[in-house]
PDB file of N, CA and C in Angstrom:
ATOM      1  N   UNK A   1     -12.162  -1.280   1.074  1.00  0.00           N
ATOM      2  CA  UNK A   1     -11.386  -0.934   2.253  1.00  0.00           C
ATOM      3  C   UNK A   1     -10.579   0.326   1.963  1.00  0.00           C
ATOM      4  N   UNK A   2     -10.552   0.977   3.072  1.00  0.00           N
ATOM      5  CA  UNK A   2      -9.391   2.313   2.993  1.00  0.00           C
ATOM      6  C   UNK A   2      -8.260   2.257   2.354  1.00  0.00           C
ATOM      7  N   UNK A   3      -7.531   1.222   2.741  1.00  0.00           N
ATOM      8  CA  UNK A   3      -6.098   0.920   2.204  1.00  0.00           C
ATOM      9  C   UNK A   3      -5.858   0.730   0.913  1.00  0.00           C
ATOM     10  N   UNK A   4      -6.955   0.018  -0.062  1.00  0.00           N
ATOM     11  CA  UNK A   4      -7.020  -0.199  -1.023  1.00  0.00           C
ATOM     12  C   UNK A   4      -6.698   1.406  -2.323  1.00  0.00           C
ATOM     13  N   UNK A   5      -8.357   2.301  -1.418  1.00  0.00           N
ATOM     14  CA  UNK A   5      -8.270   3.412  -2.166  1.00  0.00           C
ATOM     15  C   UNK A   5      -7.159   4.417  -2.029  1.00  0.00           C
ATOM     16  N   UNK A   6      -6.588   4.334  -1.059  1.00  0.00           N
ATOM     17  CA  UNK A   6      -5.003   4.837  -0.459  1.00  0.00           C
ATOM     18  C   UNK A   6      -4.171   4.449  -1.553  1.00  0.00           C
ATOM     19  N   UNK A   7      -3.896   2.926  -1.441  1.00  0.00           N
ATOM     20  CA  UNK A   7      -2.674   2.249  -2.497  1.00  0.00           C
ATOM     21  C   UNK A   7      -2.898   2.834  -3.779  1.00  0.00           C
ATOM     22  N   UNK A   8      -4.508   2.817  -4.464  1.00  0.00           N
ATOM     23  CA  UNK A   8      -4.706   3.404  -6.204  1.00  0.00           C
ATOM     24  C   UNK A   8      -4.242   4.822  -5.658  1.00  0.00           C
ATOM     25  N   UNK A   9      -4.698   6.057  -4.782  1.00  0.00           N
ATOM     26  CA  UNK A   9      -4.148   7.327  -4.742  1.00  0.00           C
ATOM     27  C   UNK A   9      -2.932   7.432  -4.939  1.00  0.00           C
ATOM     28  N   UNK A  10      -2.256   6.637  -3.974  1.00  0.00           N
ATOM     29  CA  UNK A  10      -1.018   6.856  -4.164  1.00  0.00           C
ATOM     30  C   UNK A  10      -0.059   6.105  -5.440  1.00  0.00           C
ATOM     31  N   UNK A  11      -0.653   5.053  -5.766  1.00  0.00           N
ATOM     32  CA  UNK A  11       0.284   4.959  -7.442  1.00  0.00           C
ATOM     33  C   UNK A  11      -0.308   6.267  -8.111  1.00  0.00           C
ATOM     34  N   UNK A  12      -0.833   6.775  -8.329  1.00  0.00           N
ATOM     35  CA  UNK A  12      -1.667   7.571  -9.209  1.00  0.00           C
ATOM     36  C   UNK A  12      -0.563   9.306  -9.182  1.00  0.00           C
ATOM     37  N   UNK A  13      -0.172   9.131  -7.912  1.00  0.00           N
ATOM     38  CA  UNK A  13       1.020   9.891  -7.247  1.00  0.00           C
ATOM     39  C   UNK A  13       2.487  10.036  -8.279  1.00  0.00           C
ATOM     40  N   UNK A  14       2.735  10.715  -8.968  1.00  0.00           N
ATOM     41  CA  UNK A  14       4.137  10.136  -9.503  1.00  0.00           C
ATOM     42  C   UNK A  14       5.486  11.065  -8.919  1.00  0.00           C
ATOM     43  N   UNK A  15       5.190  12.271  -8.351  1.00  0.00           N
ATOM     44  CA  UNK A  15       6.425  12.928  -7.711  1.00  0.00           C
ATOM     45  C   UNK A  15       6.257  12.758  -6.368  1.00  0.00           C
ATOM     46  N   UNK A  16       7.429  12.052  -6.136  1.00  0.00           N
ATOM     47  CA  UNK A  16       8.187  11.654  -4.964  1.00  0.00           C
ATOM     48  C   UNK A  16       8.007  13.174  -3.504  1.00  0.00           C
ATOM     49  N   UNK A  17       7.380  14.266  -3.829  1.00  0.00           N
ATOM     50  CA  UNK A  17       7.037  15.154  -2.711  1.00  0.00           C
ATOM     51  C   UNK A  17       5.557  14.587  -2.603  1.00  0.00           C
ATOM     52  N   UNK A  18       4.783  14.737  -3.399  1.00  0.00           N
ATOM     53  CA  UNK A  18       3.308  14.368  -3.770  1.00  0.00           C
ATOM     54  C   UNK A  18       3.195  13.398  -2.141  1.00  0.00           C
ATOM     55  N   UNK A  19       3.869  11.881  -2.813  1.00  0.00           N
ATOM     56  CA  UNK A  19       3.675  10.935  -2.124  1.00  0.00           C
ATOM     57  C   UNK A  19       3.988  11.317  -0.182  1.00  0.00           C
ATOM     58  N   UNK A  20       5.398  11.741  -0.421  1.00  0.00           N
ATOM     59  CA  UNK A  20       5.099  11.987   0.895  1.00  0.00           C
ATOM     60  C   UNK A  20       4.687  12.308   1.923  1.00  0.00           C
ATOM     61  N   UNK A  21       4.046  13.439   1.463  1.00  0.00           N
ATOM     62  CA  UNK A  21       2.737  13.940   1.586  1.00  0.00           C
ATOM     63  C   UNK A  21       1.794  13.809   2.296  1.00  0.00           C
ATOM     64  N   UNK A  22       1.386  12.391   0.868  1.00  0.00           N
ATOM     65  CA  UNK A  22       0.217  11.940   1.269  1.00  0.00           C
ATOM     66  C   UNK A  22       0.870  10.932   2.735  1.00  0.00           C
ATOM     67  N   UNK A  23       1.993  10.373   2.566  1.00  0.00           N
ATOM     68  CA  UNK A  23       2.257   9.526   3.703  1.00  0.00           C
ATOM     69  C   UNK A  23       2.039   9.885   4.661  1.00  0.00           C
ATOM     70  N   UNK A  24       2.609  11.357   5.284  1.00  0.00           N
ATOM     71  CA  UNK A  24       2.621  11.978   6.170  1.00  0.00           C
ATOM     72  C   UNK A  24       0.909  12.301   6.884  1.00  0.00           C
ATOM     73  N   UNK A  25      -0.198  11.990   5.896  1.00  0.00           N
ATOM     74  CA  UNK A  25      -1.061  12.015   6.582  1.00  0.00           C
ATOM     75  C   UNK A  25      -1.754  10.828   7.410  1.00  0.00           C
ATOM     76  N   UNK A  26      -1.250   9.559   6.936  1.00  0.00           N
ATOM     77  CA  UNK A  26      -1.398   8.616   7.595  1.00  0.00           C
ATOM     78  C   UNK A  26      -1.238   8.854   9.225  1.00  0.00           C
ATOM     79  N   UNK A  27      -2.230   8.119   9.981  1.00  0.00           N
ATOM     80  CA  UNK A  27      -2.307   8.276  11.155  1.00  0.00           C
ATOM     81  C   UNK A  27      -1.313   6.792  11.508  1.00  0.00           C
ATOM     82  N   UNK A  28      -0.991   6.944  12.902  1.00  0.00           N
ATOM     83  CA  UNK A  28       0.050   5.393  13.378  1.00  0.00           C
ATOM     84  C   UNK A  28      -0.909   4.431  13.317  1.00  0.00           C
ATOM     85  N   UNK A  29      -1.920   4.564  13.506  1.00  0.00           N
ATOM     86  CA  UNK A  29      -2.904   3.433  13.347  1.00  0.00           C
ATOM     87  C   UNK A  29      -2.828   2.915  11.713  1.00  0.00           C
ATOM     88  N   UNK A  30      -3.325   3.530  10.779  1.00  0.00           N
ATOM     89  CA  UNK A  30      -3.444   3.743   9.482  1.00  0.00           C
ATOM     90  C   UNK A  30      -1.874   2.904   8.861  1.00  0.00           C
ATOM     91  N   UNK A  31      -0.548   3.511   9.631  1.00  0.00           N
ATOM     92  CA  UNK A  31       0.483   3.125   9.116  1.00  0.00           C
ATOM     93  C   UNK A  31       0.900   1.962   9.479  1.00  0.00           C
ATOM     94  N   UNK A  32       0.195   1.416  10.649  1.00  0.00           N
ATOM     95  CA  UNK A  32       0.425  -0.318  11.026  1.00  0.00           C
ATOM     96  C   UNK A  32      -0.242  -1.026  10.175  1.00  0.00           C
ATOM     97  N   UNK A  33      -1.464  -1.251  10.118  1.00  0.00           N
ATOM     98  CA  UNK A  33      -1.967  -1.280   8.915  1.00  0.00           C
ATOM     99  C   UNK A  33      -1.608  -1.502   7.269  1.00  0.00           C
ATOM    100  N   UNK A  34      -1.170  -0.580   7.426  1.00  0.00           N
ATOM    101  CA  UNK A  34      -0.167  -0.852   5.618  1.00  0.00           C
ATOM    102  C   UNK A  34       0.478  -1.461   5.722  1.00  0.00           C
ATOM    103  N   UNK A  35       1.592  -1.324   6.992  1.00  0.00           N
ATOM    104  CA  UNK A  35       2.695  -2.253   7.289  1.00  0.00           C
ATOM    105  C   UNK A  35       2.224  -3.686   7.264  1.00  0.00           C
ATOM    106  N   UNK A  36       1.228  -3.921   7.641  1.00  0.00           N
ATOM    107  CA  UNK A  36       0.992  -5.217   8.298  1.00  0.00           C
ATOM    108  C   UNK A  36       0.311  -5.348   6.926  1.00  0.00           C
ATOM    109  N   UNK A  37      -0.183  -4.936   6.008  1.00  0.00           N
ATOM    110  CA  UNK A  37      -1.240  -5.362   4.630  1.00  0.00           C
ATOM    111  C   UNK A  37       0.264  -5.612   3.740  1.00  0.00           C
ATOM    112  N   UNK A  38       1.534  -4.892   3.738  1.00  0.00           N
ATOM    113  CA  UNK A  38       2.736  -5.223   2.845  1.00  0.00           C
ATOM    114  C   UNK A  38       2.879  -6.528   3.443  1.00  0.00           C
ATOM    115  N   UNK A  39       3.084  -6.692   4.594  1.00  0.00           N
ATOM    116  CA  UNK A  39       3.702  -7.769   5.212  1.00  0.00           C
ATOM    117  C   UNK A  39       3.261  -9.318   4.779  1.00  0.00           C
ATOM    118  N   UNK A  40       2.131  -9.331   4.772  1.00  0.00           N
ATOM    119  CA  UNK A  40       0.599  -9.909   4.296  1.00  0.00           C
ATOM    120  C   UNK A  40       0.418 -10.401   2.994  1.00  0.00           C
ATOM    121  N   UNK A  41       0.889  -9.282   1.891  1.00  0.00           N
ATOM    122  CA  UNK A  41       0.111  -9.321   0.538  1.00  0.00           C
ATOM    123  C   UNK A  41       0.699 -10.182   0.179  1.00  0.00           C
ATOM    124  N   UNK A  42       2.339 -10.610   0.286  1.00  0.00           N
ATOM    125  CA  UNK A  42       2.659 -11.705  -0.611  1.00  0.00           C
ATOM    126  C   UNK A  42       2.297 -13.081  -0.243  1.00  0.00           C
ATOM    127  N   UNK A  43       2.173 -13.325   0.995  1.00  0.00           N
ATOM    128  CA  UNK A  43       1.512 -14.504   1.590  1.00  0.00           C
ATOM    129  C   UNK A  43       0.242 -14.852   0.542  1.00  0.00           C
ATOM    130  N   UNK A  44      -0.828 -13.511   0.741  1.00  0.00           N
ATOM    131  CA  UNK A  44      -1.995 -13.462   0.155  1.00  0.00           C
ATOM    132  C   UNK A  44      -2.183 -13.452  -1.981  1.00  0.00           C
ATOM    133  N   UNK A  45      -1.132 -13.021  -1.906  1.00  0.00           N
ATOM    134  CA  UNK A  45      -0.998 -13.116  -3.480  1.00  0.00           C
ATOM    135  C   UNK A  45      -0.513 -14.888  -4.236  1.00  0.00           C
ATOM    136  N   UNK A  46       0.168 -15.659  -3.197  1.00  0.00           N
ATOM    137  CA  UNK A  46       0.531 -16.624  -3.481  1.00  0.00           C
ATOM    138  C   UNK A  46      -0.630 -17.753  -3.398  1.00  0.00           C
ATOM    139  N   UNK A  47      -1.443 -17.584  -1.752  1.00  0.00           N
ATOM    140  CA  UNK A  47      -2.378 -18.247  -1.717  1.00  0.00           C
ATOM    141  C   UNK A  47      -3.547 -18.409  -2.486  1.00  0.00           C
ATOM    142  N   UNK A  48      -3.730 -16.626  -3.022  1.00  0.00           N
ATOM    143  CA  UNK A  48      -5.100 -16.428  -4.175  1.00  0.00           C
ATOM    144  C   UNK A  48      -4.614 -16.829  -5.598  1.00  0.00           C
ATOM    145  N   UNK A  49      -2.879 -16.563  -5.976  1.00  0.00           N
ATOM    146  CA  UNK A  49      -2.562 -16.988  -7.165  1.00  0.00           C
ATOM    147  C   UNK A  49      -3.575 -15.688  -7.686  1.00  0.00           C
ATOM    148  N   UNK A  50      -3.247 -14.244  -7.166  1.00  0.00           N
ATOM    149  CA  UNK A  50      -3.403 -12.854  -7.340  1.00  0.00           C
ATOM    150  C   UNK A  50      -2.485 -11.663  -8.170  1.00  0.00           C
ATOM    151  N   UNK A  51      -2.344 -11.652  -9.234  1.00  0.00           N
ATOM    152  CA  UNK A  51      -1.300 -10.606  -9.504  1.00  0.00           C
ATOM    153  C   UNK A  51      -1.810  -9.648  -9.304  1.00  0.00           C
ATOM    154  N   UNK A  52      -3.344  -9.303  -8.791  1.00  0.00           N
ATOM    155  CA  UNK A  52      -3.758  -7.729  -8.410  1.00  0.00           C
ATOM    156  C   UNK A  52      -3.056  -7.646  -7.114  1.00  0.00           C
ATOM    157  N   UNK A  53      -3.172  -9.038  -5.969  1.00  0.00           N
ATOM    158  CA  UNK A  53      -2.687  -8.592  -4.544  1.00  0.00           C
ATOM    159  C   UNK A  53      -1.025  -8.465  -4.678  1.00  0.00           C
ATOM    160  N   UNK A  54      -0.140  -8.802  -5.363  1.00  0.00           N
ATOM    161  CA  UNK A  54       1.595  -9.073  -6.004  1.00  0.00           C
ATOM    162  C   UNK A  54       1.096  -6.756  -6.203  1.00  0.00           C
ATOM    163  N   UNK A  55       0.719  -6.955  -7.118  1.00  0.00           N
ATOM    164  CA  UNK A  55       0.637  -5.209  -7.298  1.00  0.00           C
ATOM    165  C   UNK A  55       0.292  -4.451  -5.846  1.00  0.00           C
ATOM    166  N   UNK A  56      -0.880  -4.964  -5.564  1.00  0.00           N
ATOM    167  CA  UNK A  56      -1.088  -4.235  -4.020  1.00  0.00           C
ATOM    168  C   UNK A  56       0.002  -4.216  -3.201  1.00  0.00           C
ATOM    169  N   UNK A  57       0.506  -5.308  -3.275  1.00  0.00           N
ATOM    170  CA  UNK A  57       1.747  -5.487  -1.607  1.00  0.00           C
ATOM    171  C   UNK A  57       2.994  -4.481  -2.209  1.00  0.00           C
ATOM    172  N   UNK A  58       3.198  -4.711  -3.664  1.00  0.00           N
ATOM    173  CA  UNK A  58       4.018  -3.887  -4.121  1.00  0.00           C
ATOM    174  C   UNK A  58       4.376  -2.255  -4.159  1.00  0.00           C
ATOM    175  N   UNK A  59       3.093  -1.736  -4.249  1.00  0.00           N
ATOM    176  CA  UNK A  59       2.458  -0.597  -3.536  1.00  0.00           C
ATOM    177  C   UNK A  59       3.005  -0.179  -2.492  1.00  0.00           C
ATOM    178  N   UNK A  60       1.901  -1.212  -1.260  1.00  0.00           N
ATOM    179  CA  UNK A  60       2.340  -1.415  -0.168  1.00  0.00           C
ATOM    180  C   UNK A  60       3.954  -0.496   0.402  1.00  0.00           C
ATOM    181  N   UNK A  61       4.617  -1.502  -0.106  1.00  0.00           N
ATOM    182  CA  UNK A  61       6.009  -1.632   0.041  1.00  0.00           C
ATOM    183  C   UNK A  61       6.819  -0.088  -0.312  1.00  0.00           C
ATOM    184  N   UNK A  62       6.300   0.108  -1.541  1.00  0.00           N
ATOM    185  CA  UNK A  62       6.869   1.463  -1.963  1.00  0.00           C
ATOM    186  C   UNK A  62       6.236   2.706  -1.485  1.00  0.00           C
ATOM    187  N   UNK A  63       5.470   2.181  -0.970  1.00  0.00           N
ATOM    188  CA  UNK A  63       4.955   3.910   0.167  1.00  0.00           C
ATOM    189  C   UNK A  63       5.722   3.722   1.332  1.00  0.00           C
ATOM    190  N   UNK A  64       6.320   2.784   1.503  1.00  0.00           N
ATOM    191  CA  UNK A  64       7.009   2.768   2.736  1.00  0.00           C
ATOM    192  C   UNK A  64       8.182   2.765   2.953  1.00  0.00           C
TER     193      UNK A  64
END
């Protein structure tokens, strides 16, 4: 999924202009989306018993 390869780009990101950046290219569609995948991941990290999805939502969260 998009979001996924987004979340690795953007850890991969380490100056704080970089990232914004990249945020800023997010479309509103794109940015509900994340919103709603942060919103999500910890639900989803608890249910899978996931520390990859705990990292994803974490992500998530800090692009935002």
């Amino acid at each position: 999924m998009w979001w996924r390869l987004f979340l690795e780009a953007a850890a991969a990101v380490r100056a704080r202009e970089e990232r914004v950046a990249l945020y800023g290219r997010l479309s509103a569609d794109a940015l509900h989306i994340l919103r709603t995948f942060a919103r999500a991941a910890p639900i989803l990290a608890v249910r899978q018993r996931s520390s990859e999805r705990i990292t994803q939502g974490l992500q998530a969260v800090a692009i935002l």
